[in-house]
C-alpha atoms as a PDB file:
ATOM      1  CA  UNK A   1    -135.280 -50.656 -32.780  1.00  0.00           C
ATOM      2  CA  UNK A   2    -137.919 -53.800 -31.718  1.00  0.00           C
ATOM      3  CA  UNK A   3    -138.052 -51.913 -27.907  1.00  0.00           C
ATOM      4  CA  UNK A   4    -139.039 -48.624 -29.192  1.00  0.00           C
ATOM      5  CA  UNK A   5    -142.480 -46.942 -29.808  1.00  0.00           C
ATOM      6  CA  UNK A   6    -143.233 -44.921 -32.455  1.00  0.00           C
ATOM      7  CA  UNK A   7    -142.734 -41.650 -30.249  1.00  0.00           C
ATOM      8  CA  UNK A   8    -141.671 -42.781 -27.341  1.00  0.00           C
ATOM      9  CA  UNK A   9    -139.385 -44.951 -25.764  1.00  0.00           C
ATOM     10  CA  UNK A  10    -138.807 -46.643 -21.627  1.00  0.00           C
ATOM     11  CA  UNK A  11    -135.646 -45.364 -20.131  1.00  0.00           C
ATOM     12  CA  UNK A  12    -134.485 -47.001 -17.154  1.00  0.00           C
ATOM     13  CA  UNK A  13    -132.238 -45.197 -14.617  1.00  0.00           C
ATOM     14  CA  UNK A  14    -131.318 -46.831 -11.963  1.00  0.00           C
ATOM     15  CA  UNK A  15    -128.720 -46.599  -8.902  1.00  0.00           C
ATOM     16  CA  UNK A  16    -127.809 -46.944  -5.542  1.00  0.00           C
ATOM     17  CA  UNK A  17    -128.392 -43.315  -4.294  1.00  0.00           C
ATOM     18  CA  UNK A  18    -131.035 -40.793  -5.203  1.00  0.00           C
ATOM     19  CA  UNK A  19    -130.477 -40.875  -8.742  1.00  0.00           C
ATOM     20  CA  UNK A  20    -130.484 -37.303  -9.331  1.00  0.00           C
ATOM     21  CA  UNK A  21    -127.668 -37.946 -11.041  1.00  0.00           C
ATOM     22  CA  UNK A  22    -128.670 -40.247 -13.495  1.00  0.00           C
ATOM     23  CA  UNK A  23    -131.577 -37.781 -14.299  1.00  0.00           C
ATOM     24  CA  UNK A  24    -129.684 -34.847 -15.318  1.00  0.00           C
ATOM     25  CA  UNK A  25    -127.858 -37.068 -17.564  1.00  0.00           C
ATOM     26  CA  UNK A  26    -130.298 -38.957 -19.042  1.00  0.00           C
ATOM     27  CA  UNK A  27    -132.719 -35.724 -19.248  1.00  0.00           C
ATOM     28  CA  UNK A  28    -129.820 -33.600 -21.270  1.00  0.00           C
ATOM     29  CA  UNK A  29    -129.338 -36.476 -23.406  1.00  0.00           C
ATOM     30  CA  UNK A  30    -133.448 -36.853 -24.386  1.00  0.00           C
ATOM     31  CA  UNK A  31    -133.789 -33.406 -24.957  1.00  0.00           C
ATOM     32  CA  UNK A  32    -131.758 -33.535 -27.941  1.00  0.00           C
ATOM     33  CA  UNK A  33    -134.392 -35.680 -29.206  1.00  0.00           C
ATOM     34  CA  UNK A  34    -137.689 -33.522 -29.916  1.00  0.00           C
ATOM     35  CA  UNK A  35    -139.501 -35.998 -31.720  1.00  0.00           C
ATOM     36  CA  UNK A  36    -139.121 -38.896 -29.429  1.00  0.00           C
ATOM     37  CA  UNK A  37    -140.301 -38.871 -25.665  1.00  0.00           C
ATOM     38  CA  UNK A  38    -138.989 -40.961 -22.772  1.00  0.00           C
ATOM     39  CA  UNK A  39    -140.718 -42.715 -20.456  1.00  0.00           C
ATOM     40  CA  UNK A  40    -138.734 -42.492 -17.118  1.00  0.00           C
ATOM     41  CA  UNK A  41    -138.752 -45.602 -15.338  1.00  0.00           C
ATOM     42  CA  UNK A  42    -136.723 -44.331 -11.967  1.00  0.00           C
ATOM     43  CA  UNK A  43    -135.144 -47.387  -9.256  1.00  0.00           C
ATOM     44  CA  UNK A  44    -133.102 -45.212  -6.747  1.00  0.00           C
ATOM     45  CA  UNK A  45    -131.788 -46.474  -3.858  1.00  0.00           C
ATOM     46  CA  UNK A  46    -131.037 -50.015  -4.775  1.00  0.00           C
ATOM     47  CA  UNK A  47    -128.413 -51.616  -2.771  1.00  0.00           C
ATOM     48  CA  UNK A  48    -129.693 -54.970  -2.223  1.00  0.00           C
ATOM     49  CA  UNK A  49    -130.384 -58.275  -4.344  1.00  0.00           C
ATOM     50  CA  UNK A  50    -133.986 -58.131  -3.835  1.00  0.00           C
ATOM     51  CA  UNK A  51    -134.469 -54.810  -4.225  1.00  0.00           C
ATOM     52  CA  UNK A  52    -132.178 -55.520  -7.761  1.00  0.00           C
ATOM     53  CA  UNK A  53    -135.126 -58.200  -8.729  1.00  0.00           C
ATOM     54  CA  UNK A  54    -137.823 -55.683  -9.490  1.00  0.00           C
ATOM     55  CA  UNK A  55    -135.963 -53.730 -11.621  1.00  0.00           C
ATOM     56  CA  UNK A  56    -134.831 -56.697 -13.350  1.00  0.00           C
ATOM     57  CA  UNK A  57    -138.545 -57.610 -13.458  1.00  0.00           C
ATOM     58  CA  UNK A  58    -139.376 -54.133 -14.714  1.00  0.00           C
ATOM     59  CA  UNK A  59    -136.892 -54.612 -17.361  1.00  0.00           C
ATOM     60  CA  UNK A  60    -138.862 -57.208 -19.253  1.00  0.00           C
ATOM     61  CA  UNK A  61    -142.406 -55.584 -18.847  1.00  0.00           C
ATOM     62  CA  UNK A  62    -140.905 -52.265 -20.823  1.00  0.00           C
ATOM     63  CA  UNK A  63    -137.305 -52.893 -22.268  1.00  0.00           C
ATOM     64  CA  UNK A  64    -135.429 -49.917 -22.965  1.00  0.00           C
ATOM     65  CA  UNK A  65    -132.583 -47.759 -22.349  1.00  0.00           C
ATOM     66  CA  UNK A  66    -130.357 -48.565 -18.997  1.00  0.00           C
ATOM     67  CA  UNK A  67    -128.611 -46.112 -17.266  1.00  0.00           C
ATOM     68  CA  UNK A  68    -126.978 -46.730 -14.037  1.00  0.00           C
ATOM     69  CA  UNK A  69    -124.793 -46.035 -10.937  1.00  0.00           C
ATOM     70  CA  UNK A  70    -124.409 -48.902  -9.294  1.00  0.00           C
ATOM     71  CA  UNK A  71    -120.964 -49.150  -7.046  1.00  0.00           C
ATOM     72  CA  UNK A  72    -121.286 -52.555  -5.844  1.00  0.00           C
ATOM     73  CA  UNK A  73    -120.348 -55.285  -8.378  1.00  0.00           C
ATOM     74  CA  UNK A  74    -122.735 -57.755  -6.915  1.00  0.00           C
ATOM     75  CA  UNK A  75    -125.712 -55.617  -8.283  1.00  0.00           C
ATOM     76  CA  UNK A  76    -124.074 -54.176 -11.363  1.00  0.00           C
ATOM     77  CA  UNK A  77    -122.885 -57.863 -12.690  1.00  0.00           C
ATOM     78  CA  UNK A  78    -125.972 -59.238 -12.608  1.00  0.00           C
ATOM     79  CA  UNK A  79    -128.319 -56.072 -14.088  1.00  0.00           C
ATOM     80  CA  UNK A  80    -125.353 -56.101 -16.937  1.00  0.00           C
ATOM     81  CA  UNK A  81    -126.213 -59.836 -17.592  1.00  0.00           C
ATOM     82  CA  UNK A  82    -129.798 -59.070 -17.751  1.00  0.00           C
ATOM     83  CA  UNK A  83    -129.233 -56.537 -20.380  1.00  0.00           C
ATOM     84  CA  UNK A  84    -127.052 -58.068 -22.432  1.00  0.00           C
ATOM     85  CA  UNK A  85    -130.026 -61.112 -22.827  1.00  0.00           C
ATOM     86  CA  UNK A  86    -132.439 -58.982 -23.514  1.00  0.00           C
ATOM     87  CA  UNK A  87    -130.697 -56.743 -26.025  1.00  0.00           C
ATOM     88  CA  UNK A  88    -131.434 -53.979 -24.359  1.00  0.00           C
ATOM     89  CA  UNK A  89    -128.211 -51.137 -24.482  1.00  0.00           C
ATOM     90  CA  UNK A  90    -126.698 -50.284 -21.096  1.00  0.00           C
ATOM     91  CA  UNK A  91    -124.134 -47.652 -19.496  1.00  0.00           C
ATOM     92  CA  UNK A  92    -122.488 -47.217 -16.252  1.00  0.00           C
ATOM     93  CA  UNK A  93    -122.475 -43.365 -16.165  1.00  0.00           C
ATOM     94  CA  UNK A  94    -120.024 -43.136 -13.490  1.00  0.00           C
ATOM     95  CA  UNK A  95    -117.552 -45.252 -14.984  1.00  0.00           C
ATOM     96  CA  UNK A  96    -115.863 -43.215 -18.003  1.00  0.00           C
ATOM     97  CA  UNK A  97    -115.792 -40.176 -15.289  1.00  0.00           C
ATOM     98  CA  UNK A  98    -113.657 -42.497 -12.725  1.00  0.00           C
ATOM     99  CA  UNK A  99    -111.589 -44.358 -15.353  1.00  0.00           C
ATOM    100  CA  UNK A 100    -110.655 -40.788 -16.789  1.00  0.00           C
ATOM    101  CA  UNK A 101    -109.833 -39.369 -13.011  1.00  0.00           C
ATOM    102  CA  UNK A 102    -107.557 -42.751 -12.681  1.00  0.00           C
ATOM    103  CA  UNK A 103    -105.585 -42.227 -15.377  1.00  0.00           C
ATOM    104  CA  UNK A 104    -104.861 -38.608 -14.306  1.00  0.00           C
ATOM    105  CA  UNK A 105    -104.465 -39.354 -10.572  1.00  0.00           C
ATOM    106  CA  UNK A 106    -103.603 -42.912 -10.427  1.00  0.00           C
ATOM    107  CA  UNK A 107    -104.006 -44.808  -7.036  1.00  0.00           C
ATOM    108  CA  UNK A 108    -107.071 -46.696  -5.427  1.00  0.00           C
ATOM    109  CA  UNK A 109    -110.902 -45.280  -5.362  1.00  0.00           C
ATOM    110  CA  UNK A 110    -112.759 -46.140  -2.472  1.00  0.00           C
ATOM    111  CA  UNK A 111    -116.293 -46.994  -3.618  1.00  0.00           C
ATOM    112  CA  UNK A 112    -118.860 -44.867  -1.762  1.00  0.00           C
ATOM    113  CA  UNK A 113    -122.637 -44.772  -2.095  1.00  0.00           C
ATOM    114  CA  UNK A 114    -124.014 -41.731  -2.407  1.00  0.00           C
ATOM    115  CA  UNK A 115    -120.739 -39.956  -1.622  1.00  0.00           C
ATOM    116  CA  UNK A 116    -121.851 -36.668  -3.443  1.00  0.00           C
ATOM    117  CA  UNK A 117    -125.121 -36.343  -1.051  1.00  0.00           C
ATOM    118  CA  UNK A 118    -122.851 -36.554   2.238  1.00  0.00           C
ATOM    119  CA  UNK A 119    -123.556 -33.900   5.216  1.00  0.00           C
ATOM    120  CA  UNK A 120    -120.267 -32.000   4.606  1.00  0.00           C
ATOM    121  CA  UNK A 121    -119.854 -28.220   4.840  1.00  0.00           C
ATOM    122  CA  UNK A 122    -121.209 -27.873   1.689  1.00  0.00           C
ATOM    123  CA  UNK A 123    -124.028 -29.496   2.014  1.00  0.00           C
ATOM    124  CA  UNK A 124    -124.789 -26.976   4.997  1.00  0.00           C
ATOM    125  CA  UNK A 125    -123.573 -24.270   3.383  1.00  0.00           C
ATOM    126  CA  UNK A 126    -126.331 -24.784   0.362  1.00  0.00           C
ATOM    127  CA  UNK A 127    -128.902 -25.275   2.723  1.00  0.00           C
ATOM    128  CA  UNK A 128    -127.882 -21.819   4.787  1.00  0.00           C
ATOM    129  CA  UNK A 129    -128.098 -20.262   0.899  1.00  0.00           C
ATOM    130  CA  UNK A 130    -131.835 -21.682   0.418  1.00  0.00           C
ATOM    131  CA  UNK A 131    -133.086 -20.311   3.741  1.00  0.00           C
ATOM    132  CA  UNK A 132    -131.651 -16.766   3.130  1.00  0.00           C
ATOM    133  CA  UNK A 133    -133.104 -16.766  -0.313  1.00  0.00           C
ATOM    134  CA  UNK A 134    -136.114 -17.966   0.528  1.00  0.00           C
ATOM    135  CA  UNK A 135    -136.558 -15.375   3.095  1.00  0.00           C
ATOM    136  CA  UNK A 136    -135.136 -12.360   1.015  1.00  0.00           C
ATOM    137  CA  UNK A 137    -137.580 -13.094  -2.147  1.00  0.00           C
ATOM    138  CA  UNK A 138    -139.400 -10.589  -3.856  1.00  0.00           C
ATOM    139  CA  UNK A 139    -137.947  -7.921  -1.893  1.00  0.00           C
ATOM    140  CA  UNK A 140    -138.598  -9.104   1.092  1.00  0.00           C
ATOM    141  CA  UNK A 141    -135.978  -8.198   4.633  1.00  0.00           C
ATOM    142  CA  UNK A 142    -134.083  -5.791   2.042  1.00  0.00           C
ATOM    143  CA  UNK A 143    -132.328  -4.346   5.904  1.00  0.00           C
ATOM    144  CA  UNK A 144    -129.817  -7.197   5.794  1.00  0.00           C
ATOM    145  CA  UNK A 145    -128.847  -7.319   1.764  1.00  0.00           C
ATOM    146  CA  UNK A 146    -125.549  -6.588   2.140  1.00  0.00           C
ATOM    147  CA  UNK A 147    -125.213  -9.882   3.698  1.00  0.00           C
ATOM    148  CA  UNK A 148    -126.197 -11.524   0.389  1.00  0.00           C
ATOM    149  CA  UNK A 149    -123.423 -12.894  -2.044  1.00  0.00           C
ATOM    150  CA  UNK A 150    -125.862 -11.962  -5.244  1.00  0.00           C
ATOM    151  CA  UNK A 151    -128.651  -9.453  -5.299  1.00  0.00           C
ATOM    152  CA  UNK A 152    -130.831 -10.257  -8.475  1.00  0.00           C
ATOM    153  CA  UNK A 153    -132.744  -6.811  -9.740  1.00  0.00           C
ATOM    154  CA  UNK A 154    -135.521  -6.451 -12.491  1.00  0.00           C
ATOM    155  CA  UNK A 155    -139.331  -6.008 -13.677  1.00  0.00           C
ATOM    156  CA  UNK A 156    -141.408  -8.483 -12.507  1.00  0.00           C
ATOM    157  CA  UNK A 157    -141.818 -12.207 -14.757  1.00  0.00           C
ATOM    158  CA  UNK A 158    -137.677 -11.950 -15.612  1.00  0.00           C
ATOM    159  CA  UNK A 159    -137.331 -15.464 -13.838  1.00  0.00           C
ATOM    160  CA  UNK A 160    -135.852 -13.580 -10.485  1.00  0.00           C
ATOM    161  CA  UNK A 161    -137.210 -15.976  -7.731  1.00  0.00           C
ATOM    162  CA  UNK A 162    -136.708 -19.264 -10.139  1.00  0.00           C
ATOM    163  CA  UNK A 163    -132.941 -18.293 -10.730  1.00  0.00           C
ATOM    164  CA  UNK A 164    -132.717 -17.153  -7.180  1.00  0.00           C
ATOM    165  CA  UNK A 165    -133.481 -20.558  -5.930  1.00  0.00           C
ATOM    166  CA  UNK A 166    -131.205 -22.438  -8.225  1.00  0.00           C
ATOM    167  CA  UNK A 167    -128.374 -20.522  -7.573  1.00  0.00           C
ATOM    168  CA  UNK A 168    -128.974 -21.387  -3.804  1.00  0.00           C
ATOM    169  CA  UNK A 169    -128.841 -24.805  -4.551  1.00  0.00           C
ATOM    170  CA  UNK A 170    -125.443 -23.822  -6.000  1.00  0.00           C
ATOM    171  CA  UNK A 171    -124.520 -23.181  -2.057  1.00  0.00           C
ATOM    172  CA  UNK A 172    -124.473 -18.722  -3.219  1.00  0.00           C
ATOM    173  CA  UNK A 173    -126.703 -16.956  -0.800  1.00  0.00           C
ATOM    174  CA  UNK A 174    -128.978 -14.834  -3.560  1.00  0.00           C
ATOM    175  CA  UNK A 175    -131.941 -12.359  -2.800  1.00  0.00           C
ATOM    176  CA  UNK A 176    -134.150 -10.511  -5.320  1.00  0.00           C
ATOM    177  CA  UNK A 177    -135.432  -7.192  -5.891  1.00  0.00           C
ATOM    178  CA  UNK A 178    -138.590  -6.240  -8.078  1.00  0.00           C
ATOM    179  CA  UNK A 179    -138.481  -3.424  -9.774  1.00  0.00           C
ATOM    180  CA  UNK A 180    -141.843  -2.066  -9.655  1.00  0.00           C
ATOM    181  CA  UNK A 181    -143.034   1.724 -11.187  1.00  0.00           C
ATOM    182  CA  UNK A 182    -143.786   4.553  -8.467  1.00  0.00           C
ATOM    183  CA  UNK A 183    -142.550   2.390  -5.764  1.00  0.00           C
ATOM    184  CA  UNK A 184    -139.304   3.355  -4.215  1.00  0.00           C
ATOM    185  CA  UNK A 185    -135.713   0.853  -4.065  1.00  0.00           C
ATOM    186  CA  UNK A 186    -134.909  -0.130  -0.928  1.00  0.00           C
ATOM    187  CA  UNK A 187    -132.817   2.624   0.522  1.00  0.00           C
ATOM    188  CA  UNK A 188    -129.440   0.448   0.690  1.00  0.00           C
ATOM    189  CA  UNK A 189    -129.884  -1.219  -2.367  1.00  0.00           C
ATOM    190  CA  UNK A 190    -127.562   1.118  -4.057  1.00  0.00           C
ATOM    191  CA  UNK A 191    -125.055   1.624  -1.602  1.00  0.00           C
ATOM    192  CA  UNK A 192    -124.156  -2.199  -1.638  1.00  0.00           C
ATOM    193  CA  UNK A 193    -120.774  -2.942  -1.166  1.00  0.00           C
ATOM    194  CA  UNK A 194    -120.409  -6.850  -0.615  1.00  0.00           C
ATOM    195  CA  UNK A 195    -122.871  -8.539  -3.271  1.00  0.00           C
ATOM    196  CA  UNK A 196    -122.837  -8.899  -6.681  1.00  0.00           C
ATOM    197  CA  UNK A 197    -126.079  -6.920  -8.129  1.00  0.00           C
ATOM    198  CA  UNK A 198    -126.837  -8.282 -11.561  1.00  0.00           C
ATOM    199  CA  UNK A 199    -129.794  -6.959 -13.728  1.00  0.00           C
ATOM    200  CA  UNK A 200    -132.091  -9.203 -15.498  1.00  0.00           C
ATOM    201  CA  UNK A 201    -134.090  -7.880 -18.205  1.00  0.00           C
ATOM    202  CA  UNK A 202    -135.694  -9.283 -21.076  1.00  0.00           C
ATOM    203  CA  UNK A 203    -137.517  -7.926 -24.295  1.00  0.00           C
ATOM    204  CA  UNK A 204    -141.131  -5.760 -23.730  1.00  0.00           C
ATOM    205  CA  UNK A 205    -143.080  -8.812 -25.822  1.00  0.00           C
ATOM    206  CA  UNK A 206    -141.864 -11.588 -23.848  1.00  0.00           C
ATOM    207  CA  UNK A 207    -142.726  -9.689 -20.351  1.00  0.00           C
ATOM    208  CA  UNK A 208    -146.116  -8.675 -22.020  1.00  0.00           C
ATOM    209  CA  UNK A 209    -146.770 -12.332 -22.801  1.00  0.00           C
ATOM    210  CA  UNK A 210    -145.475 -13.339 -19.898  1.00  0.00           C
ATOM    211  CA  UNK A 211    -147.714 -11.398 -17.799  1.00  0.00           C
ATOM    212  CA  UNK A 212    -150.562 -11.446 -19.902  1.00  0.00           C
ATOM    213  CA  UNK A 213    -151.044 -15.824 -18.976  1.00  0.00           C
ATOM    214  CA  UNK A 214    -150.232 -15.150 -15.548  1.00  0.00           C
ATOM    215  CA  UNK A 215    -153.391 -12.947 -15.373  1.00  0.00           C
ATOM    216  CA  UNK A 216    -155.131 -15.683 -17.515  1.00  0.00           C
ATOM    217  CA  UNK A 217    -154.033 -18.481 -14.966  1.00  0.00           C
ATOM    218  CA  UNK A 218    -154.993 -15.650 -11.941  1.00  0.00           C
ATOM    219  CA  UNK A 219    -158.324 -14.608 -13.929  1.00  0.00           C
ATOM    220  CA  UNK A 220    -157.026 -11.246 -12.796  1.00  0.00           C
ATOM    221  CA  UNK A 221    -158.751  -8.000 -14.719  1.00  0.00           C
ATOM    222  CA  UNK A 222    -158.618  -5.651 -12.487  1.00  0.00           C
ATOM    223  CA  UNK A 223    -155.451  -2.645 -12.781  1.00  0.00           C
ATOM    224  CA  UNK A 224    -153.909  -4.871 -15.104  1.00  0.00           C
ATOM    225  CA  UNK A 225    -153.961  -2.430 -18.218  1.00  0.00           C
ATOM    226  CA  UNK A 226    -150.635  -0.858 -17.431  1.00  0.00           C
ATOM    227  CA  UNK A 227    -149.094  -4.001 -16.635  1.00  0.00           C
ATOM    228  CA  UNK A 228    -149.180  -5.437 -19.945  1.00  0.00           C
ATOM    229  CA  UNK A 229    -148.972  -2.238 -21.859  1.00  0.00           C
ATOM    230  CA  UNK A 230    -146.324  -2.830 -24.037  1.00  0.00           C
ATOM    231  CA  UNK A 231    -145.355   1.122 -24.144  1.00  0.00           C
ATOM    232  CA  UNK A 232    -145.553   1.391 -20.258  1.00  0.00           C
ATOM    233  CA  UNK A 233    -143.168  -2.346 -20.169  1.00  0.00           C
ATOM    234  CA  UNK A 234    -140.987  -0.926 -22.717  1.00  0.00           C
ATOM    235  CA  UNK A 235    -140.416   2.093 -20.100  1.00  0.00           C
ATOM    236  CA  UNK A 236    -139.769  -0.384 -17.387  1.00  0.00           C
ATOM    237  CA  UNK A 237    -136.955  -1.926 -18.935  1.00  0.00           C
ATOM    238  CA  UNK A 238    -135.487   1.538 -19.866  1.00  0.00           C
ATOM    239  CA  UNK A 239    -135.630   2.517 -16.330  1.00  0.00           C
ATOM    240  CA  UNK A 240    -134.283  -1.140 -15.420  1.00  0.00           C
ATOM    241  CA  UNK A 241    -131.075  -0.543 -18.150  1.00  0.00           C
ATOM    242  CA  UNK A 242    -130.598   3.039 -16.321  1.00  0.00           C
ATOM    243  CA  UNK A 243    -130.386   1.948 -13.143  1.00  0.00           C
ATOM    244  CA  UNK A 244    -127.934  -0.628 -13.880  1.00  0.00           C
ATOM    245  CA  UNK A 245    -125.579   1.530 -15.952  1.00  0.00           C
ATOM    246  CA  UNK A 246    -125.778   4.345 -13.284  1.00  0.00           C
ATOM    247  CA  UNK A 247    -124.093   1.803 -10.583  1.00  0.00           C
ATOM    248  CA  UNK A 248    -122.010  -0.051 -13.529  1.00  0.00           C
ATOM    249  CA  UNK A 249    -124.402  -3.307 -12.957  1.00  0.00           C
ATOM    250  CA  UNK A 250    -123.830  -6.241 -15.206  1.00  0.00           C
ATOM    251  CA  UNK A 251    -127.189  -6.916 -17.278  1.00  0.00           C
ATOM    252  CA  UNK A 252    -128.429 -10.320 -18.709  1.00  0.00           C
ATOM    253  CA  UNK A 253    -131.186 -10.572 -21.073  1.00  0.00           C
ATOM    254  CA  UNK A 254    -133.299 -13.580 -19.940  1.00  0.00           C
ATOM    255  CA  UNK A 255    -135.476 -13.687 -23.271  1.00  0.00           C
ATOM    256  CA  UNK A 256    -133.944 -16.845 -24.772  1.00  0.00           C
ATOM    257  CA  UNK A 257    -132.280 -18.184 -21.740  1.00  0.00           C
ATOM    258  CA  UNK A 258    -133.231 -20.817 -19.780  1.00  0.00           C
ATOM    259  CA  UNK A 259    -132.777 -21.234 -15.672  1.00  0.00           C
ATOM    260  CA  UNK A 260    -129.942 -22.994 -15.767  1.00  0.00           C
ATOM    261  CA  UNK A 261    -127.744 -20.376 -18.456  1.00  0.00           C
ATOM    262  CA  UNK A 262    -128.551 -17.288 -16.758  1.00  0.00           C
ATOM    263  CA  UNK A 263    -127.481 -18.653 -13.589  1.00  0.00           C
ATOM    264  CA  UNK A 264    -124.383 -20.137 -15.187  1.00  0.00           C
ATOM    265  CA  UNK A 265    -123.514 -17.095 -16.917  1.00  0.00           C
ATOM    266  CA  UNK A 266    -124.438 -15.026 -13.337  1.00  0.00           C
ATOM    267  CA  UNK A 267    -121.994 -17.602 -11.754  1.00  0.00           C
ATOM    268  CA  UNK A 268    -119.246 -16.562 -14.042  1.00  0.00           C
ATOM    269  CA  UNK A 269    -119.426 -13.100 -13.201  1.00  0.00           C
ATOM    270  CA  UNK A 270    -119.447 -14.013  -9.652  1.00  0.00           C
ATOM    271  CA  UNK A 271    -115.882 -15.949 -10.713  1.00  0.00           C
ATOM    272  CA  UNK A 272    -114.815 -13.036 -12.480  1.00  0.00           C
ATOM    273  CA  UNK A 273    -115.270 -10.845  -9.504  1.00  0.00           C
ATOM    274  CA  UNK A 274    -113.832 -13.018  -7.033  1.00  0.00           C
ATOM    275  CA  UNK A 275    -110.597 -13.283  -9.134  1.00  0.00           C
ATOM    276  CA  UNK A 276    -110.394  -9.419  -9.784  1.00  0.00           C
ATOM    277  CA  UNK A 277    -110.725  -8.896  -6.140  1.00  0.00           C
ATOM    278  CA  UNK A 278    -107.848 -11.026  -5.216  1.00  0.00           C
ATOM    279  CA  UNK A 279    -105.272  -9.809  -7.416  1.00  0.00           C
END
């Protein structure tokens, strides 16, 4: 591989839109590679010849990888033509997606720039999700749960406010809950009727670690002996697993799950529930 370092290696990812896109792709790809590193070079938003000429520019400073979305043929032709010259491997992401949907649905696309970032009612309806979440974090404005579509409940460091957000982005309204010792539950937080309450938990050594570099990165010293006592963490998560079997709340244990799984697998539930409740 003559464009390749030793442990790393330039990725280009360009296209015509924001390129988040392009990212996740190229990001899930790259991780199955732990012993090489990329070196994102990112071009969004090119929709114009000139604009076009940097990259190309770019491209023979730090050959590498292309990735692209880039609708309009004027732009794509010519980036195509400069990989091919230089060697360099290149892939339309978009395109095996749309040649699939054709032949299943047949008929004309209509090209469309950054068609999946339009203001439509879902675009509103994720940004409605963010501000309730972002409101109802940590416990916060627990009056108006029942207005919430997913009510995350744990001990504090099991990712609650981190999944909370991305499932907003998902467009579901979420708040969160701490579950704290010798401080009461919100008083409706049991009666709930509307959300979806799922438990997070995880095991007493990863919350002890957890919390033990968050008081590093605080410098915190102070009251902090029971919070990383791994006997008084263990009963946490007891009373955690207790509460959740007492109101017949789904539990997911976040120790080897990322962001993105628990909030899949909390989506699916969601599903599950929606189905059940419209048979």
């Amino acid at each position: 591989m003559p464009h390749r370092g030793g442990n790393y290696f330039h990725l280009h990812l360009i296209s015509d839109a924001t390129g988040e896109t392009l990212l996740t792709v190229a990001r899930a790809a790259a991780a199955q590679y732990s012993n090489v590193a990329p070196v994102e070079h990112i071009h969004p938003l090119v929709r114009t010849r000139k604009q076009l000429d940097r990259v190309l520019d770019e491209l023979d400073e730090a050959p590498g990888i292309v990735l692209y979305t880039l609708l309009d043929r004027h732009l794509a032709d010519p980036l195509e033509e400069k990989c091919r010259a230089l060697g360099l491997p290149y892939l339309s992401i978009l395109d095996p997606v749309l040649q699939l949907f054709h032949s299943y649905l047949g008929g004309e696309t209509k090209p469309r720039v950054g068609a999946q970032h339009m203001l439509n009612a879902d675009y509103f309806k994720r940004i409605e999700a963010l501000n309730y979440t972002m409101v109802h974090d940590d416990g916060q404005h627990t009056d108006d749960l029942e207005q919430a579509e997913i009510v995350l409940v744990g001990v504090s460091r099991t990712s609650k406010t981190p999944t909370s957000i991305y499932l907003a982005n998902r467009g579901v309204k979420t708040a969160n809950v701490p579950l704290v010792p010798n401080v009461p539950l919100p008083p409706n937080l049991e009666t709930l009727v509307q959300p979806l309450v799922v438990g997070l938990i995880a095991t007493p050594e990863r919350i002890v670690q957890i919390r033990q570099n968050r008081l590093l990165g605080l410098k915190a010293e102070q009251d902090a002996d029971q919070y990383i006592d791994r006997q008084a963490v263990t009963e946490e998560i007891a009373f955690s697993r207790k509460l959740c079997a007492r109101h017949n709340w789904p539990i997911i244990d976040v120790t080897r799950r990322s962001i993105e799984e628990t909030a899949a697998a909390i989506m699916a539930l969601l599903a599950e529930r929606r189905r059940n409740a419209a048979v």
